[in-house]
N, C-alpha and C. Protein backbone atom coordinates (compact mmCIF):
# COMPACT_ATOMS: atom_id res chain seq x y z
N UNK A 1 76.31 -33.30 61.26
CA UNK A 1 74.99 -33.82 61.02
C UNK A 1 75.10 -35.26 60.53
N UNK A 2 74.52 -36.40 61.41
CA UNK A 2 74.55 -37.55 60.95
C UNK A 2 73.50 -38.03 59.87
N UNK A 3 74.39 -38.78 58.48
CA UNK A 3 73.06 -38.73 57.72
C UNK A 3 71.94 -40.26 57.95
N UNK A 4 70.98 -40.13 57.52
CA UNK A 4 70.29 -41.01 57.49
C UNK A 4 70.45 -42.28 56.43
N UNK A 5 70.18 -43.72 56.93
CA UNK A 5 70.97 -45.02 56.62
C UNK A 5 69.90 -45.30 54.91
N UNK A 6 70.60 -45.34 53.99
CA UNK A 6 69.93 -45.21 52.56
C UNK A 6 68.95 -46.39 52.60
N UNK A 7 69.10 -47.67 53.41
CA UNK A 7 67.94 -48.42 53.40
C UNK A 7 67.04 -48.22 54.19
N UNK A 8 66.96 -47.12 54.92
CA UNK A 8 65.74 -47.04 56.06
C UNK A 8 64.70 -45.99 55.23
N UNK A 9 65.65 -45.33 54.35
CA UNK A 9 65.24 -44.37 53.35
C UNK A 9 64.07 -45.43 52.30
N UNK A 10 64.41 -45.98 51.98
CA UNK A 10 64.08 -47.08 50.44
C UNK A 10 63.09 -47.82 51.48
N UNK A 11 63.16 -48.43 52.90
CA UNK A 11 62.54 -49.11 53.38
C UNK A 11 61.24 -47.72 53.44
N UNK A 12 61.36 -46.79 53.90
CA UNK A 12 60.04 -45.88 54.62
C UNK A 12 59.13 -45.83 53.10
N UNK A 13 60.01 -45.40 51.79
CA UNK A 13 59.76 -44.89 50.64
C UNK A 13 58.58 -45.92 50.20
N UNK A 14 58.88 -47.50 50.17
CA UNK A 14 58.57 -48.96 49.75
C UNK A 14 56.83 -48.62 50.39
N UNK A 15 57.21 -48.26 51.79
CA UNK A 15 56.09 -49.07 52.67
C UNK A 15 55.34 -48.08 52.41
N UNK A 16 55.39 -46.67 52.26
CA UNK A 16 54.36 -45.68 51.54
C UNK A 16 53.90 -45.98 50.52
N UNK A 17 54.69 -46.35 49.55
CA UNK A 17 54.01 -46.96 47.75
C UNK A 17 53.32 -48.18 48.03
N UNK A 18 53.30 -48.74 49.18
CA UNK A 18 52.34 -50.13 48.67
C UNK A 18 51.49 -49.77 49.91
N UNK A 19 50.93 -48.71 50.75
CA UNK A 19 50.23 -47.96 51.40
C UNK A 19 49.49 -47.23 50.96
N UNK A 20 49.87 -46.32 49.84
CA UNK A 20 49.20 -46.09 48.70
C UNK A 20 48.47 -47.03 47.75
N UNK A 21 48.95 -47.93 47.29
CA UNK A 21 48.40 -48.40 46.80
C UNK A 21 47.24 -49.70 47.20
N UNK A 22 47.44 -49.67 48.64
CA UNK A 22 46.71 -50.45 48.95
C UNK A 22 45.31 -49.76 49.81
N UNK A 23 45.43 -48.78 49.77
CA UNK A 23 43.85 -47.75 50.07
C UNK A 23 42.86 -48.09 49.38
N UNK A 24 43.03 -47.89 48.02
CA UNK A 24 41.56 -48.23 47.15
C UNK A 24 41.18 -50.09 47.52
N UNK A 25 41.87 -50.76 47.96
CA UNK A 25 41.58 -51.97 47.82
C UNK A 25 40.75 -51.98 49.88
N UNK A 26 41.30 -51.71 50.52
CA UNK A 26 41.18 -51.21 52.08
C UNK A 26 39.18 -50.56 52.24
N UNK A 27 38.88 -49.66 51.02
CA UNK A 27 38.31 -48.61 51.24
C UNK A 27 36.72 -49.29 50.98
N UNK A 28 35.73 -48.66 51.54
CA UNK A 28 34.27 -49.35 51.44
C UNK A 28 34.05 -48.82 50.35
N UNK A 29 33.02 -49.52 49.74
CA UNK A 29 32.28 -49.30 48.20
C UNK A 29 31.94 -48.14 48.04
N UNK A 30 30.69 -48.20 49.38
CA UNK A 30 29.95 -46.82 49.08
C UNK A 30 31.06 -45.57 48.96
N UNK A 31 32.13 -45.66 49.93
CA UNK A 31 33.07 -44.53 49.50
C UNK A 31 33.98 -43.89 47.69
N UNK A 32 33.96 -45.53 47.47
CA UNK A 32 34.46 -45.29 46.24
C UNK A 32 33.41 -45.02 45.19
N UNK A 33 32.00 -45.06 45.69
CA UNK A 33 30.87 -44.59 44.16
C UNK A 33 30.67 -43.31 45.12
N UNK A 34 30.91 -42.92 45.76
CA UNK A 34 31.15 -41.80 46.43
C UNK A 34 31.03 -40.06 45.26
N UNK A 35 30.01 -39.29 44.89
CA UNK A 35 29.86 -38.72 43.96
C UNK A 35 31.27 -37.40 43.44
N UNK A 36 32.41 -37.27 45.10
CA UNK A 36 33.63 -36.98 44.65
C UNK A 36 34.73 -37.85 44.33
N UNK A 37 34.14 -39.07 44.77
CA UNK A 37 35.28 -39.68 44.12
C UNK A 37 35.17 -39.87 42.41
N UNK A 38 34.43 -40.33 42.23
CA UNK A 38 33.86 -40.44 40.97
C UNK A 38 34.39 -39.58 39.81
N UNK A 39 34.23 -38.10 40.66
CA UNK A 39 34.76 -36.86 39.50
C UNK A 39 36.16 -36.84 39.94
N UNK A 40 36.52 -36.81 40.96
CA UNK A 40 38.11 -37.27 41.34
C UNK A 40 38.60 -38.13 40.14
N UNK A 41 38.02 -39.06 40.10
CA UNK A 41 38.78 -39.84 38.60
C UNK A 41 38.41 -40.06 37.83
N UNK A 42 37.22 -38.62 36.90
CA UNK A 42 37.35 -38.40 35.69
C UNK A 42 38.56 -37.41 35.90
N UNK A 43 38.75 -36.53 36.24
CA UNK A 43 39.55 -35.24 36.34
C UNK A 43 41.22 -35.43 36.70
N UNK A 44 41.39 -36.68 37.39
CA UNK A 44 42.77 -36.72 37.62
C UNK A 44 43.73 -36.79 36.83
N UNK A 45 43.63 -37.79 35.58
CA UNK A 45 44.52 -37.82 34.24
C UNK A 45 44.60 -36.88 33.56
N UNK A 46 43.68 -35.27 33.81
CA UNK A 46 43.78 -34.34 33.52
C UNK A 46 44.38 -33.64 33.64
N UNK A 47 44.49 -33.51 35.12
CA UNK A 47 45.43 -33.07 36.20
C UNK A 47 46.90 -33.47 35.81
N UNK A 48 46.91 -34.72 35.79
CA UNK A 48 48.24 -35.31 35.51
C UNK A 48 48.51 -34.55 34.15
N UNK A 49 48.44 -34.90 33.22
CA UNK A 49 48.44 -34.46 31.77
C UNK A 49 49.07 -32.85 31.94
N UNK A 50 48.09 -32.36 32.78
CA UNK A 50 48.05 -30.70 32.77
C UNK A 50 49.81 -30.49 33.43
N UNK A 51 49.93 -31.24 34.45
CA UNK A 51 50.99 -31.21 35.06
C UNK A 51 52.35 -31.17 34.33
N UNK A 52 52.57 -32.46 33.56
CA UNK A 52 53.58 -32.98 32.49
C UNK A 52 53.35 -31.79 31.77
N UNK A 53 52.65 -31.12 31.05
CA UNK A 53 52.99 -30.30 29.99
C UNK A 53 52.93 -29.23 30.27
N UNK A 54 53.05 -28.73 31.80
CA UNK A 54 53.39 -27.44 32.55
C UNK A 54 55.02 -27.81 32.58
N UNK A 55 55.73 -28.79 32.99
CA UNK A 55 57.10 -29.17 33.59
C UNK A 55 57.68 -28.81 31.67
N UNK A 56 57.04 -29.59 31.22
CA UNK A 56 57.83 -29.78 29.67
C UNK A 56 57.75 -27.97 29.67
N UNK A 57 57.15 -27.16 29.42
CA UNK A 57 56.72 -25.70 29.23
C UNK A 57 57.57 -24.82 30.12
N UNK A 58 57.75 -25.17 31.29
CA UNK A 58 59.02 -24.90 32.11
C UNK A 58 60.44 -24.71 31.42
N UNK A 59 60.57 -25.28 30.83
CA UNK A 59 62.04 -25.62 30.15
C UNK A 59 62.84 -26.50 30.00
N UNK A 60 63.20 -26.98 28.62
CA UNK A 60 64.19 -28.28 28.06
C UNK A 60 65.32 -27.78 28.23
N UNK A 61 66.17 -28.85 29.36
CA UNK A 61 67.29 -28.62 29.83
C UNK A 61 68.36 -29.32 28.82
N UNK A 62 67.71 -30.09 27.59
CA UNK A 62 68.67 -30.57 26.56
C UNK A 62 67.90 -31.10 25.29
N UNK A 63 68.57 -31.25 24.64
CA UNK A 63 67.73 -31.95 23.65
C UNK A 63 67.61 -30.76 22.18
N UNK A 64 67.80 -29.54 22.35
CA UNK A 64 67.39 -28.99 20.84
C UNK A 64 66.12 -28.38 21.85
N UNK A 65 66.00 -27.27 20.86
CA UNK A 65 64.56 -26.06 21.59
C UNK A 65 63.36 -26.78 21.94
N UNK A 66 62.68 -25.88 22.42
CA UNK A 66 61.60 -26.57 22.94
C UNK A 66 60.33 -26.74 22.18
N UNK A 67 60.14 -26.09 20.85
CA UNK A 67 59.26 -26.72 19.94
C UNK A 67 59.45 -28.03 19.67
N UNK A 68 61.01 -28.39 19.28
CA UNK A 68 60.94 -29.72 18.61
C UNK A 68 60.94 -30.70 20.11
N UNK A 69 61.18 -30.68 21.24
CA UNK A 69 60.94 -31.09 22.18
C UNK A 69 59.08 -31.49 22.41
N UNK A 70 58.63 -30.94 21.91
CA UNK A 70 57.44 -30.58 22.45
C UNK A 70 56.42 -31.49 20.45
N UNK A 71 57.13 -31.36 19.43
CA UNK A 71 56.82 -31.97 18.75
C UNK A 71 57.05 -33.52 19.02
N UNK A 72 57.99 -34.01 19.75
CA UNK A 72 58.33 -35.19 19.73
C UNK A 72 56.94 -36.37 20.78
N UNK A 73 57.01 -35.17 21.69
CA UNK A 73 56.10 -35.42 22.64
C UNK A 73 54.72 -35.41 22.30
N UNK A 74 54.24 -34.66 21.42
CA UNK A 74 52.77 -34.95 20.72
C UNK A 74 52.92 -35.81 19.73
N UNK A 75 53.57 -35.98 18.89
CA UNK A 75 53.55 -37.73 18.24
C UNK A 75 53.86 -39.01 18.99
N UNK A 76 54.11 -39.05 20.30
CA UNK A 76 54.17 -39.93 21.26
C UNK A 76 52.79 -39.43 21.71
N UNK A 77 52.36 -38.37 22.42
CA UNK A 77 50.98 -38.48 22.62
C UNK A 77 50.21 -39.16 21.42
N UNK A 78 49.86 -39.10 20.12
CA UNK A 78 49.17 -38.95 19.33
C UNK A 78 49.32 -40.71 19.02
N UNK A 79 50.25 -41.71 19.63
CA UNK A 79 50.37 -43.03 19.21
C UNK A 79 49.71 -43.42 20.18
N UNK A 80 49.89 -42.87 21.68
CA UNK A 80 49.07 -43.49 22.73
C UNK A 80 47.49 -43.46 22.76
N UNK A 81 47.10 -41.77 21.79
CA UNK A 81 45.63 -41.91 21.75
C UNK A 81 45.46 -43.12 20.50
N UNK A 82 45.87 -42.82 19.74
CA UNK A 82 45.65 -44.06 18.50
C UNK A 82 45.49 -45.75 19.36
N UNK A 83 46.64 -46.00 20.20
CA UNK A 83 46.61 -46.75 20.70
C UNK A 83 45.63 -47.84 21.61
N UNK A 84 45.11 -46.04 22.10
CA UNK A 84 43.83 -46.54 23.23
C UNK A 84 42.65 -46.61 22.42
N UNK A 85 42.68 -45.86 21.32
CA UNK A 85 41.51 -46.23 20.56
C UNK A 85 41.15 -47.35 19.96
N UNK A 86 42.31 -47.45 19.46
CA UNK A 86 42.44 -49.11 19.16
C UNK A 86 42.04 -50.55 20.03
N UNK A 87 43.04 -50.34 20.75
CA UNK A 87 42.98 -52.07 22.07
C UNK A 87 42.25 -51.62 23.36
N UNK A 88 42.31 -49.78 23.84
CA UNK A 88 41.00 -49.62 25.18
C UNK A 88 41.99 -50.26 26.06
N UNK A 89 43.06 -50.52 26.25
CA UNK A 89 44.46 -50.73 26.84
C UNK A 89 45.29 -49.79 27.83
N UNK A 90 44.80 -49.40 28.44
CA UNK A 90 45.77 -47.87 29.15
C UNK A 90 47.21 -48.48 29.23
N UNK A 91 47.66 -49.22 30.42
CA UNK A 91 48.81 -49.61 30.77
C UNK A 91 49.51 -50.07 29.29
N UNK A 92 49.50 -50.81 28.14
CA UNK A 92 50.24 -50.55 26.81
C UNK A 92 50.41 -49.66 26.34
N UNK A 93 48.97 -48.41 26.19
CA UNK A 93 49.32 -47.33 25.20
C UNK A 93 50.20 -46.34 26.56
N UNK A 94 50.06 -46.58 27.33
CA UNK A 94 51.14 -46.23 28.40
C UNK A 94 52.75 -46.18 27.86
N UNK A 95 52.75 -47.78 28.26
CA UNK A 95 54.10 -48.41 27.39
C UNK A 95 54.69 -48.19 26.18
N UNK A 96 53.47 -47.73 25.39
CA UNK A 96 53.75 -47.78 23.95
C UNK A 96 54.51 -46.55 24.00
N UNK A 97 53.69 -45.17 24.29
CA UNK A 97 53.94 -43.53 24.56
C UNK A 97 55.60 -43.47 24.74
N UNK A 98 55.92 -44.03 26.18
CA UNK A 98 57.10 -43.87 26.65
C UNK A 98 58.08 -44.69 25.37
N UNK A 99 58.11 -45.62 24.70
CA UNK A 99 58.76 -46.34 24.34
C UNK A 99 58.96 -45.39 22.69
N UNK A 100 58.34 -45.24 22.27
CA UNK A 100 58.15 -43.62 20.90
C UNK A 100 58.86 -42.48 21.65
N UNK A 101 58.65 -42.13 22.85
CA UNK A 101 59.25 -40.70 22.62
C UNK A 101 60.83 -41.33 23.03
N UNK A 102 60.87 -42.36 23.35
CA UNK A 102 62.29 -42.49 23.63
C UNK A 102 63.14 -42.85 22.51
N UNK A 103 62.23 -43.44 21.50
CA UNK A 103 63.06 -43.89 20.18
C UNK A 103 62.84 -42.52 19.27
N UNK A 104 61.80 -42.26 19.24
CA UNK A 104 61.99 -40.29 18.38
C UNK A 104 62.89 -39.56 19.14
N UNK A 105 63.22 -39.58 20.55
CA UNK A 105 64.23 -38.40 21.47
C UNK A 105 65.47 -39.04 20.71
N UNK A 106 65.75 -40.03 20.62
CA UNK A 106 67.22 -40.82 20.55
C UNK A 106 67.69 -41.05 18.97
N UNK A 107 66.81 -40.89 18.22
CA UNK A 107 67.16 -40.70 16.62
C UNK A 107 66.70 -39.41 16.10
N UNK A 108 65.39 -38.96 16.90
CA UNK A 108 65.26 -37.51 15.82
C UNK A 108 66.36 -36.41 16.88
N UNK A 109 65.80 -36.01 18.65
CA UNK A 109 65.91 -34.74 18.74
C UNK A 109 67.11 -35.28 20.02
């Protein structure tokens, strides 16, 4: 079986992510006040959210049990809501989230 060339891989991968991302910009107005789109993205970060803490609930493949796994991860949640409450910032309290659970994973658990 001949395998496939790792840049044609990274090339197909590329041109989907900025294909994706270039739909909402592509797409007519009326579609996007569109009354499912609308609830489409109240509900999606939900979705997402719901997702991540199904995978975490799945099982910690390291780190110490999965309470304190799962504590580390709600005081990283709990800086990003602080966060957004604060500056109304997604993409920082984004940044911020990831950047806490990686310094609580790496000194506490």
């Amino acid at each position: 079986m001949q395998s496939v060339d790792p840049w044609l891989s990274v090339a197909a991968m590329s041109g989907i992510t900025i294909l994706l991302r270039a739909v909402p910009l592509l797409m007519s107005k009326s579609l996007l006040r569109a009354p499912w789109m609308l609830r489409l993205n109240q509900e999606l970060p939900l979705c997402v959210m719901v997702i991540l803490v199904s995978t975490t609930l799945a099982g910690s493949r390291g780190g110490g049990p999965l309470w304190s796994q799962m504590a580390l991860q709600v005081l990283a949640l709990g800086c990003v809501a602080l966060s957004y409450l604060r500056w109304r910032n997604a993409l920082g309290s984004v940044v911020l989230g990831v950047a806490v659970l990686a310094v609580l994973r790496r000194y506490i658990g």
